[in-house]
Structures are given as C-alpha cells and as structure tokens.
PDB file of N, CA and C in Angstrom:
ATOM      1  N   UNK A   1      10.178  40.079  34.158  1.00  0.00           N
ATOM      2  CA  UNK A   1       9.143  40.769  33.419  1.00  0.00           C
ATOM      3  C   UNK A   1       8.537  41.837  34.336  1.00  0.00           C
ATOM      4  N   UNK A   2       8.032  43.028  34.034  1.00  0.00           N
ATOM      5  CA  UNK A   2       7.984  44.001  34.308  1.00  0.00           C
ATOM      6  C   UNK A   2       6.035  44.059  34.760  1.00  0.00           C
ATOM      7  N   UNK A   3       5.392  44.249  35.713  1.00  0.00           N
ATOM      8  CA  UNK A   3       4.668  44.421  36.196  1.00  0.00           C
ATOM      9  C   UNK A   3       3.412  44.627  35.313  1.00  0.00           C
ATOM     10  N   UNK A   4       3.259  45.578  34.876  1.00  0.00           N
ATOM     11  CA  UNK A   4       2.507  46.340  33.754  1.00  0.00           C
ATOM     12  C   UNK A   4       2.790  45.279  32.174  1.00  0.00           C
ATOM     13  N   UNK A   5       3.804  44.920  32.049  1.00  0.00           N
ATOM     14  CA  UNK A   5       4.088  43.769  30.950  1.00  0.00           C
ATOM     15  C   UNK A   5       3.640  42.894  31.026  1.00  0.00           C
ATOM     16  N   UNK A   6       3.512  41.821  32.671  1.00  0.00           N
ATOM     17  CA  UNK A   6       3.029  41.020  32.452  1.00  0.00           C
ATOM     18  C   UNK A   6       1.120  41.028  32.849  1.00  0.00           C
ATOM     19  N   UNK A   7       0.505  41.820  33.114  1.00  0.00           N
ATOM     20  CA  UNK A   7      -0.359  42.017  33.006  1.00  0.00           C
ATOM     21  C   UNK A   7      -0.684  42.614  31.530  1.00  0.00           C
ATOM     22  N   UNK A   8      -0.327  42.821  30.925  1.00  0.00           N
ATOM     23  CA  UNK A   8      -0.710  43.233  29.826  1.00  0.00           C
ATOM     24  C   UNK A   8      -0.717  41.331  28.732  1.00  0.00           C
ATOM     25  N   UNK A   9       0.486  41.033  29.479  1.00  0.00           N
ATOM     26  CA  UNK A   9       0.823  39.171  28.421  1.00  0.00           C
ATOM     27  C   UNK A   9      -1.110  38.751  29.366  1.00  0.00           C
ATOM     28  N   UNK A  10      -1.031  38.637  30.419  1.00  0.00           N
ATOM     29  CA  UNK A  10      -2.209  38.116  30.808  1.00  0.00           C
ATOM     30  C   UNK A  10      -3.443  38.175  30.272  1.00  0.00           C
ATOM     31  N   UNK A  11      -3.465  39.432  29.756  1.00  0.00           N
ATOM     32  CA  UNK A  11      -4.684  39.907  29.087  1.00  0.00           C
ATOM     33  C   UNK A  11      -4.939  39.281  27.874  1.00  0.00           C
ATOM     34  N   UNK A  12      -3.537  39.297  26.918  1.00  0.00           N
ATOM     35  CA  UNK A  12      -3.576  38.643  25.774  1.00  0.00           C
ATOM     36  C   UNK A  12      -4.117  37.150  25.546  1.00  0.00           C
ATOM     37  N   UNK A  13      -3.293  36.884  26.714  1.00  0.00           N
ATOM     38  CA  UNK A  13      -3.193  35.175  26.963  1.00  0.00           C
ATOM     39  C   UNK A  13      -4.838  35.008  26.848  1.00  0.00           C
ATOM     40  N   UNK A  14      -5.406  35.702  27.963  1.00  0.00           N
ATOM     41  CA  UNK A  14      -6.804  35.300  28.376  1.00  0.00           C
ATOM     42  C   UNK A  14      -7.740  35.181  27.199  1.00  0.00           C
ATOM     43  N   UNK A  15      -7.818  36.658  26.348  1.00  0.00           N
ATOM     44  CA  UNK A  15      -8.602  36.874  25.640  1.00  0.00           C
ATOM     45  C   UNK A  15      -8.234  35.628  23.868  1.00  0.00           C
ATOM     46  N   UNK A  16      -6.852  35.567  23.919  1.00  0.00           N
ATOM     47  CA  UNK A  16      -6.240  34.102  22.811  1.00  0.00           C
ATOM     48  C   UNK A  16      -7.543  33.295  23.202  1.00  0.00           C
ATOM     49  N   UNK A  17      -7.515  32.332  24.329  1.00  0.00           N
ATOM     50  CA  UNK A  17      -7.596  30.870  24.900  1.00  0.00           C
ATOM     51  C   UNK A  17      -9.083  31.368  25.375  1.00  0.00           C
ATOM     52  N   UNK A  18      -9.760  32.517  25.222  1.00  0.00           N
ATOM     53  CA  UNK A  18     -11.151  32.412  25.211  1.00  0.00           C
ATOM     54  C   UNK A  18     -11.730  32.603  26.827  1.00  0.00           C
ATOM     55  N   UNK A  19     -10.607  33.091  27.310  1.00  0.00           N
ATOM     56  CA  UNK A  19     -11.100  32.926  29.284  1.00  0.00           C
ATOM     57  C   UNK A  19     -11.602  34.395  29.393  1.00  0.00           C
ATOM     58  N   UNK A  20     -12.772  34.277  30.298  1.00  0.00           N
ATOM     59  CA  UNK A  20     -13.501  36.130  30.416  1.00  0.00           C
ATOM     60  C   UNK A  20     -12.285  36.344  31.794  1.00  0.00           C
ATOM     61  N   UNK A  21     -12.071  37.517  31.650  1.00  0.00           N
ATOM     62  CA  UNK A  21     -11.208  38.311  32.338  1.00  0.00           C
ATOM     63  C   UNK A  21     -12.348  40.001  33.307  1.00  0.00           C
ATOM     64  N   UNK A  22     -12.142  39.701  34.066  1.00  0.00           N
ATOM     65  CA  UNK A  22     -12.432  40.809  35.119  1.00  0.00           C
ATOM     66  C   UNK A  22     -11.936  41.564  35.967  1.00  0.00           C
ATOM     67  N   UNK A  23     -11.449  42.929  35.880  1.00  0.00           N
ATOM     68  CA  UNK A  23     -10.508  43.495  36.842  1.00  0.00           C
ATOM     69  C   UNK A  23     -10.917  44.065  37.611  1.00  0.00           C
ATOM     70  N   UNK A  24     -10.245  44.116  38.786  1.00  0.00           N
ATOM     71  CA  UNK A  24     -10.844  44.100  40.755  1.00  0.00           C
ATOM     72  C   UNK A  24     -10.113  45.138  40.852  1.00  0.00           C
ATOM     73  N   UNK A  25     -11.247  46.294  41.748  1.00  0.00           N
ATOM     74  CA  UNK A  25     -10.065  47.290  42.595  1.00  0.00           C
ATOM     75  C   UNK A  25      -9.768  46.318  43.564  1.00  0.00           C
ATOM     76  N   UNK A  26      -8.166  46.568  43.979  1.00  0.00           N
ATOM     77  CA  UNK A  26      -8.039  45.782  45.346  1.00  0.00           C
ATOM     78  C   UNK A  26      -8.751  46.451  46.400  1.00  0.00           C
ATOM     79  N   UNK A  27      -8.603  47.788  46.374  1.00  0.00           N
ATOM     80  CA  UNK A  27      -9.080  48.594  47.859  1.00  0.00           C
ATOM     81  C   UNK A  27     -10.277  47.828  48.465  1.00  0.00           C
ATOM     82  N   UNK A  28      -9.299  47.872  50.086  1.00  0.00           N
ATOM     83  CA  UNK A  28     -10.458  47.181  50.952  1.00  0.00           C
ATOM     84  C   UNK A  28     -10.633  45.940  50.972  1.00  0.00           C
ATOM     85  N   UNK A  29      -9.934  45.204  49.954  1.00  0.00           N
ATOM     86  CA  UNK A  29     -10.255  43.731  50.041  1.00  0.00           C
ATOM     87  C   UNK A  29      -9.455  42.925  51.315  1.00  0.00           C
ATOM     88  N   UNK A  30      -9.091  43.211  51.879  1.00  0.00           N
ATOM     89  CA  UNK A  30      -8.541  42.670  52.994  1.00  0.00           C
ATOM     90  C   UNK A  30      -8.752  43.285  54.814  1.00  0.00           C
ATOM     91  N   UNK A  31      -9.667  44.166  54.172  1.00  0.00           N
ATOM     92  CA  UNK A  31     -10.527  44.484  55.819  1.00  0.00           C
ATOM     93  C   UNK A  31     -11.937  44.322  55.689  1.00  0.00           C
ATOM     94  N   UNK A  32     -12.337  43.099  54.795  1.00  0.00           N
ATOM     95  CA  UNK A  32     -13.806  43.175  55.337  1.00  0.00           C
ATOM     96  C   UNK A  32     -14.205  41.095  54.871  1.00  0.00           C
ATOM     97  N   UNK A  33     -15.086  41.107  55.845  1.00  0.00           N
ATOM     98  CA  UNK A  33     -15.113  39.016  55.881  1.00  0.00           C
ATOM     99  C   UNK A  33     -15.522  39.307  54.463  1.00  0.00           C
ATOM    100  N   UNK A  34     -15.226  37.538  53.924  1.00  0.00           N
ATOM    101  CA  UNK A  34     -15.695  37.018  52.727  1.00  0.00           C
ATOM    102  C   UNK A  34     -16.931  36.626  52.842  1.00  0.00           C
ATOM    103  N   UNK A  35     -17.056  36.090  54.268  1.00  0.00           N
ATOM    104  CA  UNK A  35     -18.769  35.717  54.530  1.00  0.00           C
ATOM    105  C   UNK A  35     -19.586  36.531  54.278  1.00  0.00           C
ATOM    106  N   UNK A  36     -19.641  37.443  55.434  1.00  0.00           N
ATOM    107  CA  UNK A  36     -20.456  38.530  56.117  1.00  0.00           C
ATOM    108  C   UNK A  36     -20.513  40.090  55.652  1.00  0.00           C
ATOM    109  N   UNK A  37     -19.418  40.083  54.938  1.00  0.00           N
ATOM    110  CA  UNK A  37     -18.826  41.580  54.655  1.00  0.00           C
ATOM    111  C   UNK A  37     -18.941  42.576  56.126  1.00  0.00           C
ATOM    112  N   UNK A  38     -18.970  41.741  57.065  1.00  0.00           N
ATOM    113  CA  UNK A  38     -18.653  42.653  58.577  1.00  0.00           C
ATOM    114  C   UNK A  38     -16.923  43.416  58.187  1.00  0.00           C
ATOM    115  N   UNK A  39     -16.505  44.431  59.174  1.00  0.00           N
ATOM    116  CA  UNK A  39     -15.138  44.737  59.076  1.00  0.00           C
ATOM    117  C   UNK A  39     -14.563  43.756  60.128  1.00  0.00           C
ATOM    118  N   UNK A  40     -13.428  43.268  59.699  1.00  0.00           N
ATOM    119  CA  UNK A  40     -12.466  42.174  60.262  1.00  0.00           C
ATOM    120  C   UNK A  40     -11.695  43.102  61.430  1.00  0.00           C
ATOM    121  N   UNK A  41     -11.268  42.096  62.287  1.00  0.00           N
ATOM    122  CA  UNK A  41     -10.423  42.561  63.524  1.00  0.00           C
ATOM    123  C   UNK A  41      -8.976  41.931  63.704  1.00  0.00           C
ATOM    124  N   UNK A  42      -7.783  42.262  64.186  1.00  0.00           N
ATOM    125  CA  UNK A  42      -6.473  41.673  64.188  1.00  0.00           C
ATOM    126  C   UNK A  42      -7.012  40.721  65.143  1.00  0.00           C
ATOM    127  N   UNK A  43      -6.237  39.591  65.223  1.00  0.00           N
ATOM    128  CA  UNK A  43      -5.852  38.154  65.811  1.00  0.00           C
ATOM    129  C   UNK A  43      -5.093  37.641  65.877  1.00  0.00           C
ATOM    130  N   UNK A  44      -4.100  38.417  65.115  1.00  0.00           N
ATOM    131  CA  UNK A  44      -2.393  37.886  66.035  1.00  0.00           C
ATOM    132  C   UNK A  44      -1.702  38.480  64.595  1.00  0.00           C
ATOM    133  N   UNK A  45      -0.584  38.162  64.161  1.00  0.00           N
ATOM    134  CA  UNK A  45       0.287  38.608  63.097  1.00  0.00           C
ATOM    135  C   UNK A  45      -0.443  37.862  61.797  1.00  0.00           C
ATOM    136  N   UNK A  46      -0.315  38.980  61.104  1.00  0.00           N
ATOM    137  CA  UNK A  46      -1.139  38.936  59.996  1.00  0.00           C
ATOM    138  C   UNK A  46      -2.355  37.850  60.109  1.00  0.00           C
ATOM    139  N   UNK A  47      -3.268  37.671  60.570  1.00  0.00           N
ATOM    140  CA  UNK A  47      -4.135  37.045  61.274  1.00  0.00           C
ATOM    141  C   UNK A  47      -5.257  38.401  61.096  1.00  0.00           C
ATOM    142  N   UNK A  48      -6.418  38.302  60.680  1.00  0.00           N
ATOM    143  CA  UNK A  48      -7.909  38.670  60.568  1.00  0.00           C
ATOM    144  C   UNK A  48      -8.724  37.880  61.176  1.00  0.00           C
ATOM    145  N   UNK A  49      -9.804  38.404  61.917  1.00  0.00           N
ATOM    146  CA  UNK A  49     -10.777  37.379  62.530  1.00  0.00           C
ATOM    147  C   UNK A  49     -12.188  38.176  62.653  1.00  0.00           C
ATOM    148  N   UNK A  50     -13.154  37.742  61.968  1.00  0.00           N
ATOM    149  CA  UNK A  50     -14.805  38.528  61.999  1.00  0.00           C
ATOM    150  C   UNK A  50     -15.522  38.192  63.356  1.00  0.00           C
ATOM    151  N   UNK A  51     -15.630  39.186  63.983  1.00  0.00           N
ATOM    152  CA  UNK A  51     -16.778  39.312  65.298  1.00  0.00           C
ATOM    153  C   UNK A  51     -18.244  38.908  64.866  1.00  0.00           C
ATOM    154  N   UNK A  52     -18.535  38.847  63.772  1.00  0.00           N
ATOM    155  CA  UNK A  52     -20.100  38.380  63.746  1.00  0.00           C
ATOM    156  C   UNK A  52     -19.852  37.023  63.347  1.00  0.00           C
ATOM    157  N   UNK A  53     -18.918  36.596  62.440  1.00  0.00           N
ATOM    158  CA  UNK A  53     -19.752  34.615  61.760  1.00  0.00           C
ATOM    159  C   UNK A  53     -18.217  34.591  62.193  1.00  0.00           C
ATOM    160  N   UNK A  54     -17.271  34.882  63.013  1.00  0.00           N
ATOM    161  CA  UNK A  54     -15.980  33.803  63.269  1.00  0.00           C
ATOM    162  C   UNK A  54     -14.864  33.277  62.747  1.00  0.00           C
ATOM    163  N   UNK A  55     -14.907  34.133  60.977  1.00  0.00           N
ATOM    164  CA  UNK A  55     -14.324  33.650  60.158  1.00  0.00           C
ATOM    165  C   UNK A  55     -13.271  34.043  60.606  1.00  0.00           C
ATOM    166  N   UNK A  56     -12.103  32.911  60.199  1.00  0.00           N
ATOM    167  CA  UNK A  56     -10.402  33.473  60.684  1.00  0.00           C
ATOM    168  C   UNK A  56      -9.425  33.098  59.726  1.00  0.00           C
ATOM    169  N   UNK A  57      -8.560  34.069  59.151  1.00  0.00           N
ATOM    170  CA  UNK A  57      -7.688  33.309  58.204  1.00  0.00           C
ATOM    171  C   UNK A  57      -6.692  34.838  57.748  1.00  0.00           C
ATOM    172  N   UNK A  58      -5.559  34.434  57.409  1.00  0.00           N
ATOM    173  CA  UNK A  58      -4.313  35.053  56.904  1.00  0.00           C
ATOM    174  C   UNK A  58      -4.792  36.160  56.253  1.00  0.00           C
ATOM    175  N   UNK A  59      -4.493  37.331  56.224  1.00  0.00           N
ATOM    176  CA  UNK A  59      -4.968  38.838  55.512  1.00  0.00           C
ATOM    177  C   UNK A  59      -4.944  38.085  53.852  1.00  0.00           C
ATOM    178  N   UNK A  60      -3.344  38.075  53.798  1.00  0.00           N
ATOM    179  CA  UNK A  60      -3.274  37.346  52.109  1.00  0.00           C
ATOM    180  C   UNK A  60      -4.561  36.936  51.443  1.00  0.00           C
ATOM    181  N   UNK A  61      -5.196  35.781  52.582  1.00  0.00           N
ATOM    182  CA  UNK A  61      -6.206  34.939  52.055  1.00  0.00           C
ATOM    183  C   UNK A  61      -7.536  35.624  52.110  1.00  0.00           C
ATOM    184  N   UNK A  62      -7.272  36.486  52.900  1.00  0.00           N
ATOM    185  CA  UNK A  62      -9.072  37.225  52.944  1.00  0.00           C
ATOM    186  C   UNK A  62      -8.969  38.295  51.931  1.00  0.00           C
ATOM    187  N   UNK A  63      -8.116  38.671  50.944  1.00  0.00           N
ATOM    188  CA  UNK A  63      -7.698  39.536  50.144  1.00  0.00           C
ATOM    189  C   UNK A  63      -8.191  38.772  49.014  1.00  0.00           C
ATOM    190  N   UNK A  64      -7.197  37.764  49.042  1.00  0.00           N
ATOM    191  CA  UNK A  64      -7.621  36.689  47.491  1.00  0.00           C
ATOM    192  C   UNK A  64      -9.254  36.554  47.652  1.00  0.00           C
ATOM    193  N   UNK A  65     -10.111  36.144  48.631  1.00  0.00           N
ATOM    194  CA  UNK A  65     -10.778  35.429  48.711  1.00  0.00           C
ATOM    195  C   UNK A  65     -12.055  36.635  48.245  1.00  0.00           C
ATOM    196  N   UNK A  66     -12.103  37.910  48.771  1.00  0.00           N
ATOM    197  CA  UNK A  66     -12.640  39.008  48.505  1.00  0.00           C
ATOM    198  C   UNK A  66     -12.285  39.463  46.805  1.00  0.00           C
ATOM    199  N   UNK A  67     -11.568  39.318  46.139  1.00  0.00           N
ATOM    200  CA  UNK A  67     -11.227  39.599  44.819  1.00  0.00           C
ATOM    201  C   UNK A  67     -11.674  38.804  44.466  1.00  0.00           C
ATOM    202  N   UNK A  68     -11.526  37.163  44.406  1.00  0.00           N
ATOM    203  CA  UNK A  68     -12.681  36.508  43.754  1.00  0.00           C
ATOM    204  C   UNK A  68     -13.883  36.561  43.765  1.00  0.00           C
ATOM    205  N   UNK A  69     -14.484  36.949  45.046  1.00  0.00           N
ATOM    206  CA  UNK A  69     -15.957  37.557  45.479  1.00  0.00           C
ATOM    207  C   UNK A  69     -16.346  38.460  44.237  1.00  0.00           C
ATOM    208  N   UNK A  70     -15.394  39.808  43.902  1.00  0.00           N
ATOM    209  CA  UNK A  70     -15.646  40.719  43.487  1.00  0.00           C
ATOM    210  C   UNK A  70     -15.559  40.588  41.917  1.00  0.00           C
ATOM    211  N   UNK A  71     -14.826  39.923  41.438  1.00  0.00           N
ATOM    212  CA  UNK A  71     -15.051  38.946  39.716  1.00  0.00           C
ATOM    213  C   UNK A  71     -15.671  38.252  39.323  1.00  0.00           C
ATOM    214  N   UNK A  72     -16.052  37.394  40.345  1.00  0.00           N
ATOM    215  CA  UNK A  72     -17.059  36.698  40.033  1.00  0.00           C
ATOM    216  C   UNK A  72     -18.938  37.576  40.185  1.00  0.00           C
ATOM    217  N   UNK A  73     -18.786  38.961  40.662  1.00  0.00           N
ATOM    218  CA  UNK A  73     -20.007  39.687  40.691  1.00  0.00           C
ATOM    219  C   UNK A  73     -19.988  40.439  39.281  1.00  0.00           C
ATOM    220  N   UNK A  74     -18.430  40.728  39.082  1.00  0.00           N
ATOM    221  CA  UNK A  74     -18.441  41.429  37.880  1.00  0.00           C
ATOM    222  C   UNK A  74     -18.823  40.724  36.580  1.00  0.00           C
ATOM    223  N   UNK A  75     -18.835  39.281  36.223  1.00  0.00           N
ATOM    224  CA  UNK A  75     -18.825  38.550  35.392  1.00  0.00           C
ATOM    225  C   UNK A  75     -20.485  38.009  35.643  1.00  0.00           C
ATOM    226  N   UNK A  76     -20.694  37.886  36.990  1.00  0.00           N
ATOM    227  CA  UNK A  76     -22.515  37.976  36.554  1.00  0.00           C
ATOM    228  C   UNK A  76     -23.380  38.856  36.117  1.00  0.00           C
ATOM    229  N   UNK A  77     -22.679  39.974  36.591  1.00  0.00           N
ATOM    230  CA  UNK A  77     -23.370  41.422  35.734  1.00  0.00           C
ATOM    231  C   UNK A  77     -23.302  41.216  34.375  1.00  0.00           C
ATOM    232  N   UNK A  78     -22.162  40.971  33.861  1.00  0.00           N
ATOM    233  CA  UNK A  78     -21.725  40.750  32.261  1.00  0.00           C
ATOM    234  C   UNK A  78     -22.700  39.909  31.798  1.00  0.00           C
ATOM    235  N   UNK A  79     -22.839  38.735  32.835  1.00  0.00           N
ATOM    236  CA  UNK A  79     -23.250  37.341  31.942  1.00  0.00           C
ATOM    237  C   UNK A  79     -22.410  36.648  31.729  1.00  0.00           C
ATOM    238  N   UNK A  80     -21.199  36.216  32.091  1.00  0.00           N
ATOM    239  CA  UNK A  80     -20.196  34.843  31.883  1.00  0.00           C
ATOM    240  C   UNK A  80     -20.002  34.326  33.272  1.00  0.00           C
ATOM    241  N   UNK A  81     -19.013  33.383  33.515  1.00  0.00           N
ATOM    242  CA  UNK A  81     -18.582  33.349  34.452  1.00  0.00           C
ATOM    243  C   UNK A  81     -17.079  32.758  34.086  1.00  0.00           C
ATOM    244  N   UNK A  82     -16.453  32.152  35.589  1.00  0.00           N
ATOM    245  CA  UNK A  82     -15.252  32.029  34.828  1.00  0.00           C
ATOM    246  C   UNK A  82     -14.733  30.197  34.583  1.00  0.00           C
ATOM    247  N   UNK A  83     -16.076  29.726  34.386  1.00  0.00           N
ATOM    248  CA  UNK A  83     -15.510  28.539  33.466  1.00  0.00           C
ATOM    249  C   UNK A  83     -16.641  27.927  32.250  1.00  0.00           C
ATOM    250  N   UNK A  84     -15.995  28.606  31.245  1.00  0.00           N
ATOM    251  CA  UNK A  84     -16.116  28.461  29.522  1.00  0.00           C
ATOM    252  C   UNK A  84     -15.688  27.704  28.899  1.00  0.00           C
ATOM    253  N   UNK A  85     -16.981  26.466  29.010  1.00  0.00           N
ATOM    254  CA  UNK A  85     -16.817  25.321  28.161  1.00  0.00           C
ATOM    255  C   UNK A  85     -16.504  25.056  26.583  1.00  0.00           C
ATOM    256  N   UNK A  86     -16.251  26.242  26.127  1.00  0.00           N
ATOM    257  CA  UNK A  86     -16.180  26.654  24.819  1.00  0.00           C
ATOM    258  C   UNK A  86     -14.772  26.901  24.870  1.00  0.00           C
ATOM    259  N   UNK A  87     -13.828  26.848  25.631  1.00  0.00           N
ATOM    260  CA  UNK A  87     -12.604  27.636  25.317  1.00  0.00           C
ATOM    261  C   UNK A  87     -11.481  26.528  24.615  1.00  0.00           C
ATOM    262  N   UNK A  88     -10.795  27.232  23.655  1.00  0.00           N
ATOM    263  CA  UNK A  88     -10.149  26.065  22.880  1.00  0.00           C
ATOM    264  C   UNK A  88      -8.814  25.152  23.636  1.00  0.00           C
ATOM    265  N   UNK A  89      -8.675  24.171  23.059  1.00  0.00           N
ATOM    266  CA  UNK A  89      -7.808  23.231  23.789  1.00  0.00           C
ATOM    267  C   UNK A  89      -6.280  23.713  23.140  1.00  0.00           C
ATOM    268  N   UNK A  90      -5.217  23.519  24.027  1.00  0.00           N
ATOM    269  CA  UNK A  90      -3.898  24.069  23.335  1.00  0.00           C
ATOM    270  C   UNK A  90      -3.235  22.617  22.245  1.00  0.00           C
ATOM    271  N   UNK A  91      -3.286  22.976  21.389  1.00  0.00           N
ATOM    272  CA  UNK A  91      -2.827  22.454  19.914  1.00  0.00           C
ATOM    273  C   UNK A  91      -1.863  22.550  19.458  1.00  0.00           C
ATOM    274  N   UNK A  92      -0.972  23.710  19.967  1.00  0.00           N
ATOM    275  CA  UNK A  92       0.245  24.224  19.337  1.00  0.00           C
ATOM    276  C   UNK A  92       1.296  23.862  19.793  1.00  0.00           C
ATOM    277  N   UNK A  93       1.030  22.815  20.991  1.00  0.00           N
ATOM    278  CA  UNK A  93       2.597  21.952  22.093  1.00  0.00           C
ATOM    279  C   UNK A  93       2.856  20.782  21.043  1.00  0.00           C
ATOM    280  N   UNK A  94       4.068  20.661  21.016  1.00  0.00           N
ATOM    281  CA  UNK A  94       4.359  19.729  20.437  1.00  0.00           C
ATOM    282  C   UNK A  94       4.742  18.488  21.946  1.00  0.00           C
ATOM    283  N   UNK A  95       4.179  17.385  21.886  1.00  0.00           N
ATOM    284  CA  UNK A  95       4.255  16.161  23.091  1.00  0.00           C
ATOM    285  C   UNK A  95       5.160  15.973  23.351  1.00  0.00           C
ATOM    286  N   UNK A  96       6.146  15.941  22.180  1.00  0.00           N
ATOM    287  CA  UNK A  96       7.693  15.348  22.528  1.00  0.00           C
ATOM    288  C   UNK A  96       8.348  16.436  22.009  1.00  0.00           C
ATOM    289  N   UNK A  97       9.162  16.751  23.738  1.00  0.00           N
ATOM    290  CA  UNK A  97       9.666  18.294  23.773  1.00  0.00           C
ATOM    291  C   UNK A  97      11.184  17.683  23.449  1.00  0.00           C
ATOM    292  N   UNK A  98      11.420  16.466  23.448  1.00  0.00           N
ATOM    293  CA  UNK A  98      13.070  16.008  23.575  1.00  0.00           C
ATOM    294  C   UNK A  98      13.548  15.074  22.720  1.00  0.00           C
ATOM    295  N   UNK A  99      12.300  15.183  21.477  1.00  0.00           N
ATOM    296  CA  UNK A  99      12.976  14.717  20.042  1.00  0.00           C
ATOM    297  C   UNK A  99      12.755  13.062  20.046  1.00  0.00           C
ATOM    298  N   UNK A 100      12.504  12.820  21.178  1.00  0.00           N
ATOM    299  CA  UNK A 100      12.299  11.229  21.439  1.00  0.00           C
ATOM    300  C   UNK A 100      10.870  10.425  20.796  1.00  0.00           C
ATOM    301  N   UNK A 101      11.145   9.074  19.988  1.00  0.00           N
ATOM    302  CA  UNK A 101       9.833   8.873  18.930  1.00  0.00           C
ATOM    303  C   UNK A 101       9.352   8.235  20.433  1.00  0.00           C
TER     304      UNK A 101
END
C-alpha cells in the first residue's frame, strides 16, 4: 500500500471507530528533549542525550516521543484527547473465522 493511501485508510479508519485524530509536523521532533525541550546532543550512534535533565534514548524514540507531545497539545486545544470512552466496539468480526461451531 502506497504511503499517501494508507494514510488516507487511517483517516477513514479513525474517524469510522470514533478515535480524534491529530496531525504533527515532524520537523524538529528529534532534536529537542521530551522533558525539557533543551536541544539534544549526539552520544554515540543514533543515540541523543540532553545536557540539562540527562535524558538519553534512541533518535527514533525521541521523535515518537515528541510527536506524541505535540498531539496530545493539539487535541487539548481542540478539547478531546486520545482516549474516547464513547467509541464504538467492533461488531462486524465474525468469532469463528474457521467455520468451527
């Protein structure tokens, strides 16, 4: 599936099953702490490490961890967040996928 396709199925999916959806620029999310928002320093291969609170962990993870930062600000501005006790339960699986009573 094609990039742009499946972000587009995501969207659908979300907005079906009732989940608030928020989209993140990435820029920058992986040079600045999740703590502190200080700018991060190298610490070995792909390795980030903050000079003010110490935080240390995989670029990947200070990327993810900063995008959730940044959805979850966008969704308090809105007013939701991202778990909606209202969202419907899936109904449409059938239990027995292999015909078996």
């Amino acid at each position: 599936m094609r990039y742009s396709r499946l972000g587009k199925w995501i969207d659908r999916q979300a907005e079906k099953h009732g989940v608030p959806l928020a989209i993140v620029n990435p820029n920058g999310t992986s040079s600045e702490c999740p703590k502190c928002d200080s700018k991060l320093e190298e610490a070995g291969y792909r390795r980030l490490k903050c000079p003010r609170c110490s935080f240390e962990a995989d670029r990947d993870v200070v990327g993810k961890l900063n995008m959730r930062k940044r959805a979850l600000k966008i969704l308090r501005i809105l007013g939701g967040s991202l778990t909606t006790p209202t969202a419907p339960q899936m109904t449409d699986v059938n239990p027995n996928r292999w015909g078996n009573q």
